[in-house]
Protein backbone atom coordinates (compact mmCIF):
# COMPACT_ATOMS: atom_id res chain seq x y z
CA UNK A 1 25.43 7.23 14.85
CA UNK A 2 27.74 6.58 11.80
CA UNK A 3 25.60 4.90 10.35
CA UNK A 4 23.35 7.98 9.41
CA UNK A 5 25.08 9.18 6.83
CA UNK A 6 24.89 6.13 4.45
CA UNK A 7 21.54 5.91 5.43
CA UNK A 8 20.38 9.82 3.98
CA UNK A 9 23.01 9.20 1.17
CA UNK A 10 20.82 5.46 0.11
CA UNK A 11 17.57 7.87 0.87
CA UNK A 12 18.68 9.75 -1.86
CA UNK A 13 19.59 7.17 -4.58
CA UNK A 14 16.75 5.46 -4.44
CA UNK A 15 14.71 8.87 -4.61
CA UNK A 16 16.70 9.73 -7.59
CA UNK A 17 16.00 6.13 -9.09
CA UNK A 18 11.96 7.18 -8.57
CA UNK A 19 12.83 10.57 -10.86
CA UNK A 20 14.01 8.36 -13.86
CA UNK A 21 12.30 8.09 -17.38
CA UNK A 22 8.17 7.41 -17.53
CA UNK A 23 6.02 7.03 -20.13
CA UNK A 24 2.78 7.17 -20.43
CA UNK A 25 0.26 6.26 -17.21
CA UNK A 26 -2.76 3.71 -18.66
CA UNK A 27 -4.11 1.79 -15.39
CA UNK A 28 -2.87 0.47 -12.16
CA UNK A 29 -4.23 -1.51 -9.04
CA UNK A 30 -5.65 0.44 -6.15
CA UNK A 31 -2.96 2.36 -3.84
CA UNK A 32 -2.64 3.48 -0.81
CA UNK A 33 -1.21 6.92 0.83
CA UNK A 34 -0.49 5.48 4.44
CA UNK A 35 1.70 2.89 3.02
CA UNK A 36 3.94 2.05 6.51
CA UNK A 37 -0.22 1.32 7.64
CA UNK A 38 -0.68 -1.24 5.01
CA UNK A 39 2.28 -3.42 4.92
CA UNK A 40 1.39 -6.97 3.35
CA UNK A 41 -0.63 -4.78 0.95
CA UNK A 42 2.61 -3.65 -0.36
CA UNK A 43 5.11 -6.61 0.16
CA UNK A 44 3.95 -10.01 1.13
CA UNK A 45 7.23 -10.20 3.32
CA UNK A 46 5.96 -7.88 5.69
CA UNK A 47 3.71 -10.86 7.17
CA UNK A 48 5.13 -11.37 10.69
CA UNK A 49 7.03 -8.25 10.77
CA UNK A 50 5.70 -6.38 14.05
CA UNK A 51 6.81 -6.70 17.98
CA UNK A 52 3.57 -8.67 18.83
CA UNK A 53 1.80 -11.70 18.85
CA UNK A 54 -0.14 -11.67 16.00
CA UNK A 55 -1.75 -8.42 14.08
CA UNK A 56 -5.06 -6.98 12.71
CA UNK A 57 -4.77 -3.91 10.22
CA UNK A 58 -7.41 -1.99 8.68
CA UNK A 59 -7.68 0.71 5.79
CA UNK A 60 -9.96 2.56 4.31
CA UNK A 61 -9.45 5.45 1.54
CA UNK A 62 -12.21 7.57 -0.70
CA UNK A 63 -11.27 9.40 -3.06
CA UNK A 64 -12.80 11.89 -5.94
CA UNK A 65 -15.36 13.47 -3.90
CA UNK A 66 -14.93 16.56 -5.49
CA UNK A 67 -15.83 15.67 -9.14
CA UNK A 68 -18.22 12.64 -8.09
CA UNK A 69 -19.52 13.62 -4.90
CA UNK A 70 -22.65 10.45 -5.22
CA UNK A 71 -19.91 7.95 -6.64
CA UNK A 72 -16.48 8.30 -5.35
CA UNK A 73 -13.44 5.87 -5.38
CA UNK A 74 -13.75 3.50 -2.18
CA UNK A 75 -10.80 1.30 -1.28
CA UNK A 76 -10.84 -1.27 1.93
CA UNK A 77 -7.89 -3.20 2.71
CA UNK A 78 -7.74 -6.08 5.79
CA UNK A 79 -4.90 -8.18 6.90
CA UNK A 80 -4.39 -10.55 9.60
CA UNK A 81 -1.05 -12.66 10.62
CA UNK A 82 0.77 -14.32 12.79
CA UNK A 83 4.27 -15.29 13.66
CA UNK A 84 5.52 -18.58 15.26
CA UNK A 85 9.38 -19.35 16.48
CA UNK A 86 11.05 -21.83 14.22
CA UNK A 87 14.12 -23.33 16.28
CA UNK A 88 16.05 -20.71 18.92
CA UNK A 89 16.20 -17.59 16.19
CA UNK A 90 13.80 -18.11 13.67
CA UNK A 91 10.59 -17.70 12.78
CA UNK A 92 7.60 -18.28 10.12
CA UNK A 93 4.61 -16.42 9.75
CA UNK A 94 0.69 -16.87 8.33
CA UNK A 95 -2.41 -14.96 7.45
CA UNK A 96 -4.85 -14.03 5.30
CA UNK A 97 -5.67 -10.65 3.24
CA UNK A 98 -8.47 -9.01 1.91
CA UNK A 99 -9.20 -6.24 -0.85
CA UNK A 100 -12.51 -4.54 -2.08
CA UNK A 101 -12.24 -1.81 -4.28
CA UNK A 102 -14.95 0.20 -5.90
CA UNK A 103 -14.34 2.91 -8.75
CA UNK A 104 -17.25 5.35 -9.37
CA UNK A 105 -20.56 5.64 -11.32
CA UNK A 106 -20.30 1.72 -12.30
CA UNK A 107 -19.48 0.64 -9.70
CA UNK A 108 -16.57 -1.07 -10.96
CA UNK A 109 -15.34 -3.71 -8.16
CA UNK A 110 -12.26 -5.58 -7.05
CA UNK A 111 -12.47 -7.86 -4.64
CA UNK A 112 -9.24 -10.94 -3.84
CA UNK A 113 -8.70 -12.59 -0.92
CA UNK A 114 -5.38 -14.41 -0.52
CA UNK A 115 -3.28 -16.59 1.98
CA UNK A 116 -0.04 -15.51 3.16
CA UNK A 117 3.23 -16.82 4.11
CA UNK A 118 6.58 -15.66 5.20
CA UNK A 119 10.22 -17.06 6.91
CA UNK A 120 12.13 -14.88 9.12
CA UNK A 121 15.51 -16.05 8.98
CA UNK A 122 17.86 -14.02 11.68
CA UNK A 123 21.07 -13.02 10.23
CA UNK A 124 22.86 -11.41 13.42
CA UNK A 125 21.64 -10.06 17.01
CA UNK A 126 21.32 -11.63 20.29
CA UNK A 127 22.16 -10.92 23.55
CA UNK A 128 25.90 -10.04 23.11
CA UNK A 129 25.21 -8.85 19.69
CA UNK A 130 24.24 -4.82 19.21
CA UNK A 131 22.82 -4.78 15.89
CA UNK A 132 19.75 -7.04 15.40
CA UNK A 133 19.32 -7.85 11.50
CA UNK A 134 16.82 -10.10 9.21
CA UNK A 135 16.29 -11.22 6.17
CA UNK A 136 12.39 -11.87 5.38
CA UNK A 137 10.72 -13.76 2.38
CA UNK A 138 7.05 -13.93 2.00
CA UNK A 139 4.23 -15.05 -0.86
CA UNK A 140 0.43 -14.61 -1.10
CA UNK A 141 -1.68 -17.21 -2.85
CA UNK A 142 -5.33 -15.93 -3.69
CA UNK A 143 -7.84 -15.16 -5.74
CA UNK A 144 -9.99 -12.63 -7.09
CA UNK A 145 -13.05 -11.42 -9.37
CA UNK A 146 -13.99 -7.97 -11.45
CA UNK A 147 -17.80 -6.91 -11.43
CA UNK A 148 -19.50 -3.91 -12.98
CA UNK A 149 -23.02 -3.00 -12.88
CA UNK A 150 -23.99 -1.21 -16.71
CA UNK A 151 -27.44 0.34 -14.67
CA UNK A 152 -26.13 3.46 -14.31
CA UNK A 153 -24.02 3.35 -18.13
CA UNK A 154 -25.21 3.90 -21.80
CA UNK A 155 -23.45 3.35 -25.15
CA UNK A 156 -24.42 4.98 -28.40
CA UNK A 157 -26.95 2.77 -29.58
CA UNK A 158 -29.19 3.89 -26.63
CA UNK A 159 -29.19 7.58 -27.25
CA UNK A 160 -32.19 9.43 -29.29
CA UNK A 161 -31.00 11.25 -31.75
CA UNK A 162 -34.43 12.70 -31.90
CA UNK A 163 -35.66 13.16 -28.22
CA UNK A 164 -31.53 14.56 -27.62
CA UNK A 165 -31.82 11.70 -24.34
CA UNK A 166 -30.93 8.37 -23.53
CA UNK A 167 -33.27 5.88 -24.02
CA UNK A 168 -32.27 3.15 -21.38
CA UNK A 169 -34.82 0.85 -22.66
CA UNK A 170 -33.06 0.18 -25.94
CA UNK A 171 -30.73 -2.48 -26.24
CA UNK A 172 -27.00 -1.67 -25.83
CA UNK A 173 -26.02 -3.60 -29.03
CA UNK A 174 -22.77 -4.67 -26.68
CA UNK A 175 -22.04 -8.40 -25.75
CA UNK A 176 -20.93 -7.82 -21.78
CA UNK A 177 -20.48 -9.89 -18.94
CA UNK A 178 -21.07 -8.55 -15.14
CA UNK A 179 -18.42 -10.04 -13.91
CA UNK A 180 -15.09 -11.60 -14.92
CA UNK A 181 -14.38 -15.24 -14.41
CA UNK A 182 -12.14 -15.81 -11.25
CA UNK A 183 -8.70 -15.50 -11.36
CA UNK A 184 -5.88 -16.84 -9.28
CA UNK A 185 -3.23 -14.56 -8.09
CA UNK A 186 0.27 -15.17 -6.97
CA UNK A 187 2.59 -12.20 -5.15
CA UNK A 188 6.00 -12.49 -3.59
CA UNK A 189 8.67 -10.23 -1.98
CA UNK A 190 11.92 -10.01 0.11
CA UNK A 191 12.45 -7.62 2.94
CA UNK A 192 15.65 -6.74 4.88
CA UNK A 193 16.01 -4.87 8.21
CA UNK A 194 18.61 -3.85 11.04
CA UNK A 195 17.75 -2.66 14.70
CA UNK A 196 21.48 -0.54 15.43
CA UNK A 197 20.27 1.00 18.67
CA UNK A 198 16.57 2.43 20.16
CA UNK A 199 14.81 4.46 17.55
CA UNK A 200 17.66 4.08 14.83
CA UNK A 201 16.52 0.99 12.02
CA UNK A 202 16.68 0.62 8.64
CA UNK A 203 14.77 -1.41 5.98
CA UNK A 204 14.86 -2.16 2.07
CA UNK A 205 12.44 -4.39 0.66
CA UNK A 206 10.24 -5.50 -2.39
CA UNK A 207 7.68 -6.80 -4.02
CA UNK A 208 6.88 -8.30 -7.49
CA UNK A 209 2.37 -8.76 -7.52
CA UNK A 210 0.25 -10.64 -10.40
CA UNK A 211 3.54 -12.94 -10.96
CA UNK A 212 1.33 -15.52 -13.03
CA UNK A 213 0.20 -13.02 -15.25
CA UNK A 214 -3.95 -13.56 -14.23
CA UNK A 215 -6.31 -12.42 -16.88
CA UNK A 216 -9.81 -10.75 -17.37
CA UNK A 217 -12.63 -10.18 -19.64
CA UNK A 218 -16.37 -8.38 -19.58
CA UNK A 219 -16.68 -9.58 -23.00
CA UNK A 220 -17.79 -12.85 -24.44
CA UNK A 221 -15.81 -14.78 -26.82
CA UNK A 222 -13.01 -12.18 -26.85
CA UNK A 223 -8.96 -12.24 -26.07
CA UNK A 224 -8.86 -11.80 -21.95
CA UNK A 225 -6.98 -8.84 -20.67
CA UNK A 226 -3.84 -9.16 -18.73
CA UNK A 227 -3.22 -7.69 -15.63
CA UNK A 228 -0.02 -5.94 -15.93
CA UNK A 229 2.54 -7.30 -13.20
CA UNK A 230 3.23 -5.12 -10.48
CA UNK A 231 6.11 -4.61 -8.57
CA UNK A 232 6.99 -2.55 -5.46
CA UNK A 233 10.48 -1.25 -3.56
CA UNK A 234 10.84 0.83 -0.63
CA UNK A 235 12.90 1.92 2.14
CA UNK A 236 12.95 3.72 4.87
CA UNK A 237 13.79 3.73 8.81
CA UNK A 238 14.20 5.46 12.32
CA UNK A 239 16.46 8.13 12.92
CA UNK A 240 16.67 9.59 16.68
CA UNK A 241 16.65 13.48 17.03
CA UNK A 242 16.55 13.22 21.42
CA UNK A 243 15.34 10.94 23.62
CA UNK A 244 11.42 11.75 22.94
CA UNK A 245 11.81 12.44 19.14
CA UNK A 246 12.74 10.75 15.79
CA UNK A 247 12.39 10.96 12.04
CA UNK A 248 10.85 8.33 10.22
CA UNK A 249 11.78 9.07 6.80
CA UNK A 250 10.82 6.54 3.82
CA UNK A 251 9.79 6.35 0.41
CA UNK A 252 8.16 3.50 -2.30
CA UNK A 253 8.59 3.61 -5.53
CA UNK A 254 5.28 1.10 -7.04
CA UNK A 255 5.47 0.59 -11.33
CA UNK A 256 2.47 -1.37 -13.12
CA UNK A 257 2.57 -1.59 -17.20
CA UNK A 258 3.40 1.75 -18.44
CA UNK A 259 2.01 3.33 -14.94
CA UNK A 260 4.34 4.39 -11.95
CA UNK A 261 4.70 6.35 -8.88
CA UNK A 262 7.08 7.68 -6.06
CA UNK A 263 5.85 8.03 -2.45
CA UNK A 264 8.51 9.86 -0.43
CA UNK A 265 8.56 11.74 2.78
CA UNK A 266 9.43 11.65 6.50
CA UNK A 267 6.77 11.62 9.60
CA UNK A 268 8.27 13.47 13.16
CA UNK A 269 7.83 10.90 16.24
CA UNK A 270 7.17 12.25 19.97
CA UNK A 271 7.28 9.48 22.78
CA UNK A 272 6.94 10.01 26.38
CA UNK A 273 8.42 6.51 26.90
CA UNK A 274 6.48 5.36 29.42
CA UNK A 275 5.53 2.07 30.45
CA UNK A 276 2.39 2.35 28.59
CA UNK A 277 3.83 4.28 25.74
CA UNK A 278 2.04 6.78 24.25
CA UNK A 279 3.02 8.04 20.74
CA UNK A 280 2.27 10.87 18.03
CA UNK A 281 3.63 10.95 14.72
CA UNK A 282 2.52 13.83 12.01
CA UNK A 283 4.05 13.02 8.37
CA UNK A 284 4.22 14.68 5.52
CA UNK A 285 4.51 12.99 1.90
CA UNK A 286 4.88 13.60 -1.74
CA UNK A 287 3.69 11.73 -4.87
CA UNK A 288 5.23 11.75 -8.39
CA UNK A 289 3.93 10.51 -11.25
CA UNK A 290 3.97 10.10 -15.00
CA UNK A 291 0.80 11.93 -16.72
CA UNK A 292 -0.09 12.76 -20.35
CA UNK A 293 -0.33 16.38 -19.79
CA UNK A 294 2.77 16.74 -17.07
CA UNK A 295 5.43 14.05 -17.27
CA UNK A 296 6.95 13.28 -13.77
CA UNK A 297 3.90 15.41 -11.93
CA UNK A 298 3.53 16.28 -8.47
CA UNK A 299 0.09 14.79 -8.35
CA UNK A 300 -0.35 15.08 -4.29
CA UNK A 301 0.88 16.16 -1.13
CA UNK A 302 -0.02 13.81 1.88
CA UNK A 303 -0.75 15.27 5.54
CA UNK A 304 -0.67 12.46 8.22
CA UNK A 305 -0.95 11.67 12.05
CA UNK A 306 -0.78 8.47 13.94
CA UNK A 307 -1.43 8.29 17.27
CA UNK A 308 0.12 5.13 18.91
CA UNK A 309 -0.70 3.18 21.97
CA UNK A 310 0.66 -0.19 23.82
CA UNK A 311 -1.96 -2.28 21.30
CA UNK A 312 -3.32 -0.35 18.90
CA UNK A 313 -2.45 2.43 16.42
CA UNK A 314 -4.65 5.03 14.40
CA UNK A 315 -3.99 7.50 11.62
CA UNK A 316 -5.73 9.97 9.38
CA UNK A 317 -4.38 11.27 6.23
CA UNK A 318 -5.74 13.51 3.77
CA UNK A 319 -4.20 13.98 -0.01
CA UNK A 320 -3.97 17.83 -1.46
CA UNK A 321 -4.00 17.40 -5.12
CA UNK A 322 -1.49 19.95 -6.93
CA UNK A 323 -0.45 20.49 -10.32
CA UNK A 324 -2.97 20.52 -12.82
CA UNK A 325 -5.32 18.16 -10.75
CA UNK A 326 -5.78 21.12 -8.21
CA UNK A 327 -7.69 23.51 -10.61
CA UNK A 328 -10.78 21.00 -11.14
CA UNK A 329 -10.85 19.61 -7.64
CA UNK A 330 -10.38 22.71 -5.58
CA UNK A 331 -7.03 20.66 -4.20
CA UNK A 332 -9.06 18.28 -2.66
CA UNK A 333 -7.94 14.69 -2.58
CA UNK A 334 -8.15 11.88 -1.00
CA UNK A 335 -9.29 10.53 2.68
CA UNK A 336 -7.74 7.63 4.38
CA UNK A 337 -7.89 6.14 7.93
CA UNK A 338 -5.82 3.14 9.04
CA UNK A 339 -6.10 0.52 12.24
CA UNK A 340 -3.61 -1.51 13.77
CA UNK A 341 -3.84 -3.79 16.73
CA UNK A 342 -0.99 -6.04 17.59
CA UNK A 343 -1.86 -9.03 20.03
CA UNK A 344 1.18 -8.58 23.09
CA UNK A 345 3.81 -11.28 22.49
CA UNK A 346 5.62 -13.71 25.11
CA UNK A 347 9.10 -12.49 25.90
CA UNK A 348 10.63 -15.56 23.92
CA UNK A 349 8.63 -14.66 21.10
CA UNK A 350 9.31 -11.30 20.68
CA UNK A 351 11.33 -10.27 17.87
CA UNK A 352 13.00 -6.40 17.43
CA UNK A 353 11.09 -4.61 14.11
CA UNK A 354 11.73 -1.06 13.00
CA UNK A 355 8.90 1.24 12.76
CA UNK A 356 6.94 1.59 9.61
């Protein structure tokens, strides 16, 4: 149990490194609240990194129901990989991933799919050997479109000066395209981890997304936009309070462009410890973030419970807006639900993961 008190103390640093100097927010890709739900979202080298066989993970989050009730924010998120033994200690994983994400009124969508691939290499552990550590590198290969339907948008040319309407029948005067040309995407990360005794892990990782610098354009015969690369670190781990309880404290720090944002917070885990383990987990979480109107914000507070069995796992989260945001939206956020099933692995393929 010495090792807790580096652990808080790193905690801290890299919260402190999330608190630095932000400018300006402009745009970023889709996130997610239940990160430690949607792991090769976040880092590629999270691909193999579970105690089964092979896993299936599924999110969903809406968001902005309280301004556009008709038209909110819809983000779905699905994963599937698998992990194979390479020689006695090793191992290399596969899978694909999918994203769709929709963003109000225009229905403004996202979709990439992408192949993923990552090498566990084991740096200590075994059976005479306490602590069990890795070292994990991982890429995703994919590709992806941008679509937007202009039905439900007008520009100035269409409005009646006269009539005080819009006048969809008029032409828009605008050149457009309904969708983007496809774009291949490249994303790779690292990921570290030690097992030091039941319940008590720790991780670092992260992740650098859009490495080849993919581009996009609605408009013909114009200068594509770049997507802004993105990159990702987080931490986080297990720390045991008794027998049936632990903390599960983490935090990711995700920039894009000008844009970034701290996740932080800790979730309390109950196990009965049974042969068919049951598990609850309720988490609390806090985002930062840079905003025009209140540099370094506290944009949300996220409530969360997972309920864990053998297989599967489930959780629920909802997002309370505060600061400035909670005035216009009645502090209502965002809802998000997550699914995980892990396929059971052989005992000589099992490998020793903290929990996310």
């Amino acid at each position: 149990m010495k090792l807790i008190r580096p652990f808080v103390m790193c905690m801290c640093i890299v919260c402190c490194l999330g608190l630095g100097k932000w400018t300006p927010a402009h745009a970023q890709d889709p996130h997610l609240s239940q990160f430690f739900a949607a792991p090769t979202y976040y880092n590629p080298a999270m691909a193999g990194v579970h105690g089964g066989k092979s896993r299936f993970v599924v999110n969903y989050r809406e968001q902005w129901n309280s301004v556009m009730a008709t038209t909110p924010f819809r983000t779905f998120v699905a994963s599937f990989d698998v992990r194979e033994r390479v020689g006695r200690n090793d191992y290399f994983a596969w899978g694909l991933q999918a994203t769709n994400d929709f963003s109000g009124r225009s229905n403004y969508t996202r979709v990439e799919g992408a192949l993923m691939g990552s090498f566990l290499k084991r740096l200590s552990g075994g059976r005479y050997t306490h602590t069990n550590q890795f070292l994990v590198a991982g890429v995703q290969l994919g590709a992806g479109q941008h679509s937007i339907n202009y039905d439900n948008l007008w520009f100035s040319t269409q409005f009646d000066v006269v009539e005080e309407r819009v006048d969809y029948t008029l032409a828009s005067g605008e050149s457009l395209l309904n969708a983007t040309k496809p774009y291949l995407n490249f994303n790779a990360g690292l990921l570290w981890w030690a097992i030091f005794d039941d319940d008590f892990s720790l991780y670092m990782g992260g992740s650098i997304h859009h490495l080849n610098a993919p581009t996009i354009s609605f408009v013909e015969n114009a200068l594509p936009y770049q997507i802004p690369l993105r990159w990702v670190g987080q931490m986080g781990g297990e720390l045991p309070l008794n027998r049936e309880m632990s903390l599960l404290p983490a935090i990711v720090v995700m920039g894009q462009g000008p844009s970034l944002i701290s996740m932080m917070g800790t979730a309390v885990r109950y196990t009965n410890h049974d042969w068919n383990e049951v598990a609850l987990r309720f988490g609390m979480w806090a985002h930062v973030v840079n905003d025009y109107l209140d540099p370094k914000a506290f944009s949300n507070l996220t409530v969360s419970a997972v309920l864990e069995m053998t297989k599967w796992q489930m959780g629920i989260s909802y997002d309370v807006n505060m600061a400035k945001l909670s005035q216009p939206t009645n502090y209502r956020g965002a809802l998000e639900f997550s699914f995980i099933y892990l396929q059971p692995a052989k005992w000589r393929e099992r490998v020793q993961c903290p929990r996310f």
